[in-house]
N, C-alpha and C. Protein backbone atom coordinates (compact mmCIF):
# COMPACT_ATOMS: atom_id res chain seq x y z
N UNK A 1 44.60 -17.29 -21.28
CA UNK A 1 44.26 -17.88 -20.01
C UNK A 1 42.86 -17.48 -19.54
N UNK A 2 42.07 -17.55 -20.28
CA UNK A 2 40.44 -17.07 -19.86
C UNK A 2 40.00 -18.15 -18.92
N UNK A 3 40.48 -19.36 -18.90
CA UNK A 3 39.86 -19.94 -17.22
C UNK A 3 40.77 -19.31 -16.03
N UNK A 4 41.70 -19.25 -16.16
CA UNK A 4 42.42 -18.21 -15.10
C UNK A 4 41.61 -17.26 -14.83
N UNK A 5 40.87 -16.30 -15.68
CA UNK A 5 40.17 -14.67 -15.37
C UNK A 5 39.15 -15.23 -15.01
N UNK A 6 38.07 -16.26 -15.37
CA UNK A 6 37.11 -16.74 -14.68
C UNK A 6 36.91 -17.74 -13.46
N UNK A 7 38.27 -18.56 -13.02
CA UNK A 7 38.65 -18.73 -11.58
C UNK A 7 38.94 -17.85 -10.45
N UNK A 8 40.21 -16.81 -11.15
CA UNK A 8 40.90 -15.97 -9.71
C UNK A 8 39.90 -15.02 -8.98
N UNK A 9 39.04 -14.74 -9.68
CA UNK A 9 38.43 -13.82 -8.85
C UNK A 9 37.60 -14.72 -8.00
N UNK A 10 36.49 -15.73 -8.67
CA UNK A 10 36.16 -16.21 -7.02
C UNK A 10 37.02 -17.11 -6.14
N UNK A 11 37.98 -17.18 -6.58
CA UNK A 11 39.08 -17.88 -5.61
C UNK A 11 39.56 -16.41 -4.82
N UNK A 12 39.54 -15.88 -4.90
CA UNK A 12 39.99 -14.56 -4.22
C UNK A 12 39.24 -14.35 -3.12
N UNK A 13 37.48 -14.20 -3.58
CA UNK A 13 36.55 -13.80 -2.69
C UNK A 13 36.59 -14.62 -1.59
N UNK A 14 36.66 -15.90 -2.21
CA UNK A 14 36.37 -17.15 -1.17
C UNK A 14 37.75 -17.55 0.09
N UNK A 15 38.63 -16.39 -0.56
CA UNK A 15 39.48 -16.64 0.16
C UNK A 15 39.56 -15.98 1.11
N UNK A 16 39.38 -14.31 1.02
CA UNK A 16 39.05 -13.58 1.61
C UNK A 16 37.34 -13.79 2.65
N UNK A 17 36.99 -14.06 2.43
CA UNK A 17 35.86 -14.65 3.53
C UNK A 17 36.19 -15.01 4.05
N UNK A 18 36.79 -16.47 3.95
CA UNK A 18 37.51 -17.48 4.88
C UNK A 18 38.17 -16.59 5.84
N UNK A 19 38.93 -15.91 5.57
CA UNK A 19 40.08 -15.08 6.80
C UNK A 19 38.73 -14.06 7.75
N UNK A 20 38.26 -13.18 6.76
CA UNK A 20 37.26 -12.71 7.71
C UNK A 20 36.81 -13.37 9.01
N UNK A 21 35.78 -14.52 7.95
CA UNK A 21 35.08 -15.94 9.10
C UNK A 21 35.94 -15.76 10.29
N UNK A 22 37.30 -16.02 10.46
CA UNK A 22 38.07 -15.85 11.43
C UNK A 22 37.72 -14.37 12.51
N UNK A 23 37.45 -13.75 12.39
CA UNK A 23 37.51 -12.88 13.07
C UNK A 23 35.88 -12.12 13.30
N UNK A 24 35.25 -12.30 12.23
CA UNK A 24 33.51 -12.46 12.47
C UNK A 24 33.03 -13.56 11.39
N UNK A 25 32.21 -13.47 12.41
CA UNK A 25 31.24 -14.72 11.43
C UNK A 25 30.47 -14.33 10.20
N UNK A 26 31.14 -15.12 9.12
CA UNK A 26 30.46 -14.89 7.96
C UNK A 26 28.85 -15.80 7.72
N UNK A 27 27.84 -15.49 7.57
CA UNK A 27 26.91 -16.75 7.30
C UNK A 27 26.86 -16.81 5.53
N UNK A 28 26.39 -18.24 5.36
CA UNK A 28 26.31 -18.61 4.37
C UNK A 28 25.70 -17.86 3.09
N UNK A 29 24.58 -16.96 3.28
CA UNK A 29 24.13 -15.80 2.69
C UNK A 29 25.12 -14.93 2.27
N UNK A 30 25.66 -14.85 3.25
CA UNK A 30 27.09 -13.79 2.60
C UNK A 30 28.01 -14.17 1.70
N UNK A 31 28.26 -15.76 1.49
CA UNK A 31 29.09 -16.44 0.89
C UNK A 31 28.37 -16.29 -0.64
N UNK A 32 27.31 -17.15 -0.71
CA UNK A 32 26.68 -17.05 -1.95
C UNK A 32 26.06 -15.52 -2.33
N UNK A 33 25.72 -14.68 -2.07
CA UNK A 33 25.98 -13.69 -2.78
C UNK A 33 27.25 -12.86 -3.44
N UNK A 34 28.11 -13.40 -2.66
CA UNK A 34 28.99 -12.56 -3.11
C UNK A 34 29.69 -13.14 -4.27
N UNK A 35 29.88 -14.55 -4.21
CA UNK A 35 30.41 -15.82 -4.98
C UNK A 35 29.06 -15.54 -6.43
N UNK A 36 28.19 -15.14 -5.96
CA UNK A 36 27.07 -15.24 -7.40
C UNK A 36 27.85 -13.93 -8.04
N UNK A 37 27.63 -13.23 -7.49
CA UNK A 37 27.84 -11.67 -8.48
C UNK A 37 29.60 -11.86 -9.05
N UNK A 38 30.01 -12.52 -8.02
CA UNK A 38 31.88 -12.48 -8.43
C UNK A 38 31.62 -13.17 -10.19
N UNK A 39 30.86 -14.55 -10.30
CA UNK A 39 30.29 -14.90 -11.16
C UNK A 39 30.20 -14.29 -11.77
N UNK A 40 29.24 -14.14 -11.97
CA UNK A 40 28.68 -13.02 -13.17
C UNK A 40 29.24 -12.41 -13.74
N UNK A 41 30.37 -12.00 -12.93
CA UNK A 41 31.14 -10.89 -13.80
C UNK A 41 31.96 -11.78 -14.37
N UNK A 42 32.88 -12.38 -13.52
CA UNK A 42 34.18 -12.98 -14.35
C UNK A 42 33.64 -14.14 -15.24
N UNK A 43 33.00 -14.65 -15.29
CA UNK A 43 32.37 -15.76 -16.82
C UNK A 43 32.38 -15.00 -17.81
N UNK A 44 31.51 -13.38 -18.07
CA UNK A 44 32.02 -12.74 -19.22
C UNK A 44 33.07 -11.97 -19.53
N UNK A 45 33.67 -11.71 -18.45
CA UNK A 45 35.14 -11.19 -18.53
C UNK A 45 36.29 -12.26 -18.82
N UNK A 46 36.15 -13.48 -18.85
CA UNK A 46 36.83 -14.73 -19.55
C UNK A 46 36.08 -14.71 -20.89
N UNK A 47 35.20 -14.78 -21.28
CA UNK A 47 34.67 -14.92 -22.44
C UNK A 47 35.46 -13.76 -23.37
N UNK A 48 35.23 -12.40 -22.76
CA UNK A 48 35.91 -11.35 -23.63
C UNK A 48 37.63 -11.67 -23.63
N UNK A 49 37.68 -12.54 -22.69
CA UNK A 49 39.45 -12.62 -22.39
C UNK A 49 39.57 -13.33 -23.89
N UNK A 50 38.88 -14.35 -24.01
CA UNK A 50 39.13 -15.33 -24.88
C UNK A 50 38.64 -14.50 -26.40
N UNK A 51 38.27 -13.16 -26.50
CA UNK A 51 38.32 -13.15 -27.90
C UNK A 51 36.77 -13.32 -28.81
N UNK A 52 35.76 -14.27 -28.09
CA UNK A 52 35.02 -14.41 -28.74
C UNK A 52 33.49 -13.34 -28.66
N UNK A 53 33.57 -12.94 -27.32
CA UNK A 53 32.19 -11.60 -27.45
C UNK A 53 32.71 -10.74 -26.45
N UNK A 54 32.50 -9.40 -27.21
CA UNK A 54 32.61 -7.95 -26.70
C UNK A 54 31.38 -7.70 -25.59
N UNK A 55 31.95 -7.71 -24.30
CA UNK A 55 31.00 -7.50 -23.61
C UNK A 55 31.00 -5.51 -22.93
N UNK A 56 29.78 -4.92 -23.12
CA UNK A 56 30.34 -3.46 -23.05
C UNK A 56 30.08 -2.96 -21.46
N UNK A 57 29.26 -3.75 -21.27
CA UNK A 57 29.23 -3.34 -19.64
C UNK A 57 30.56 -3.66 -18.50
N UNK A 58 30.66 -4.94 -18.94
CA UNK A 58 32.04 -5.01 -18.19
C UNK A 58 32.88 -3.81 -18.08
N UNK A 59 33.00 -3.07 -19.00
CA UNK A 59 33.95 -1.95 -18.88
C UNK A 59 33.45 -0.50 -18.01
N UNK A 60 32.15 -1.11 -18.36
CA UNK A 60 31.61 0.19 -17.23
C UNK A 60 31.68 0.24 -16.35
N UNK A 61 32.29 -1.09 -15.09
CA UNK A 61 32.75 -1.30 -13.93
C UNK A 61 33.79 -0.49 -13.21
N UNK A 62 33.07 0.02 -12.10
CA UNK A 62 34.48 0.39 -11.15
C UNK A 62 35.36 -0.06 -11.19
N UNK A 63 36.48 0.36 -11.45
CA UNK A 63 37.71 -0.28 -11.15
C UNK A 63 38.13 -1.92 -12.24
N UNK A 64 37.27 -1.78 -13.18
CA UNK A 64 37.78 -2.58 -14.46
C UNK A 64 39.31 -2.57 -15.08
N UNK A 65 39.42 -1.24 -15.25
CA UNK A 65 41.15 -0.55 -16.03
C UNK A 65 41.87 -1.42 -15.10
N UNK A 66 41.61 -1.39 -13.88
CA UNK A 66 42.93 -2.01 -12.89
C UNK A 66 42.63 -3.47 -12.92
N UNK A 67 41.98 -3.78 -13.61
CA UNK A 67 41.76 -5.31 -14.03
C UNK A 67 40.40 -6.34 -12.31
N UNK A 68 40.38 -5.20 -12.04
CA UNK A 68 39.60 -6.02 -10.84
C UNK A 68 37.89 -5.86 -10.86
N UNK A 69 37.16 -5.68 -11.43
CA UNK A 69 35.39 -5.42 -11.92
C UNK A 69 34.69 -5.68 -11.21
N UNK A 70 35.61 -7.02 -10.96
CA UNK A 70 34.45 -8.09 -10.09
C UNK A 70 34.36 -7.51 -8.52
N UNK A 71 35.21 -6.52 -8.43
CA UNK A 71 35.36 -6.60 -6.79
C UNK A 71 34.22 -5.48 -6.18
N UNK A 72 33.79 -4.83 -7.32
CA UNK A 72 32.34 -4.17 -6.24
C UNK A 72 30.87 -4.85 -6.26
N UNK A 73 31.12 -5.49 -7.46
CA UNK A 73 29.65 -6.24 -7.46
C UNK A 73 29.99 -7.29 -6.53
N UNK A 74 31.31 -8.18 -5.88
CA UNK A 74 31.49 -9.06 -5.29
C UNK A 74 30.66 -8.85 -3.44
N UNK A 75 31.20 -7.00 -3.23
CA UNK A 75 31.15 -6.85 -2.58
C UNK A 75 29.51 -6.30 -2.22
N UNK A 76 29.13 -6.07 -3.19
CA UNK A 76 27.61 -5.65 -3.43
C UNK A 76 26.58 -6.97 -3.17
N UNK A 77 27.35 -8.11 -3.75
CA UNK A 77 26.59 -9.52 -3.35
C UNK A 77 26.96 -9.92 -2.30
N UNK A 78 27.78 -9.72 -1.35
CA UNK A 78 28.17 -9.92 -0.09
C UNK A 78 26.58 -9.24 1.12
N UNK A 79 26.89 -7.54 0.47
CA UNK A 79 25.86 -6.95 1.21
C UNK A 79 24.02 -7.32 0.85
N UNK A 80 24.06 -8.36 -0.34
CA UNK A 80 22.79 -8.56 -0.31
C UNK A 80 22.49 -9.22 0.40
N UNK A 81 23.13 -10.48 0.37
CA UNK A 81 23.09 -11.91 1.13
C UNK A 81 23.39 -11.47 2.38
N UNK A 82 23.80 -10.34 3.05
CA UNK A 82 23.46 -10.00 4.48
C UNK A 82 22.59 -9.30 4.88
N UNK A 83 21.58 -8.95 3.80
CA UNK A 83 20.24 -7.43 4.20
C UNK A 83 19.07 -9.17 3.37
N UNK A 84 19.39 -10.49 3.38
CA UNK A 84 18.85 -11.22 3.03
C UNK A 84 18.48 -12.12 4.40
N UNK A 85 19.76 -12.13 5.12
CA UNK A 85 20.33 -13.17 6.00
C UNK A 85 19.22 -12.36 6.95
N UNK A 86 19.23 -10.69 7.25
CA UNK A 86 18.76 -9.90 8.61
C UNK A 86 17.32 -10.23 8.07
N UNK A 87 16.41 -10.19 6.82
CA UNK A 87 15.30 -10.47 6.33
C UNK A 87 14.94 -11.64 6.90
N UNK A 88 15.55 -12.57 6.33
CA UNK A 88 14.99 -14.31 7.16
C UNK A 88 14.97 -13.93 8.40
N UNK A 89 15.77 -13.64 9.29
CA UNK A 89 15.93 -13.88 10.86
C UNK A 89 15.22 -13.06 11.08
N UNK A 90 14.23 -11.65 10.80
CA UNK A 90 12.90 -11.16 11.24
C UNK A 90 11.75 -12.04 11.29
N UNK A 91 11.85 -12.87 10.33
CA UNK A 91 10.55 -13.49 9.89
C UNK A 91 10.33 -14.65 10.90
């Protein structure tokens, strides 16, 4: 199921925003960073799902063993796209 490992996680993030949004406002910066890096990870973590390339960094991820990788870089692209969002709105 390697499109499964390269869907759930940004279906996760995006889901989890959404509920946030509810209670503070997410801006769009926050969305796409976090949705890019969730990326990143899980496209080669489906690829390795599927067998065809050993990817070695993936494993060097926080919290990989528990099957979740994507969730600090997710959260790491969250905080860019908001130290991005406070950048524009100085300017």
């Amino acid at each position: 199921m390697p499109v499964l490992i390269a869907i759930y996680p940004v279906a996760i993030v995006l889901i989890f925003l959404t509920f946030i949004n509810y209670a503070i406002p997410v801006h769009t910066y926050v969305y796409r960073g976090a949705i890019l890096l969730t990326i990143l990870i899980s496209i080669p973590n489906a690829i390795e799902g599927a067998g065809l390339v050993e990817f070695g960094f993936l494993h060097a991820l926080p919290l990989d063993s528990e099957g979740v990788g994507w969730l600090i870089p997710a959260v790491a692209g969250g905080m860019i796209g908001f130290i991005m969002l406070q950048y524009k709105q100085k300017k």
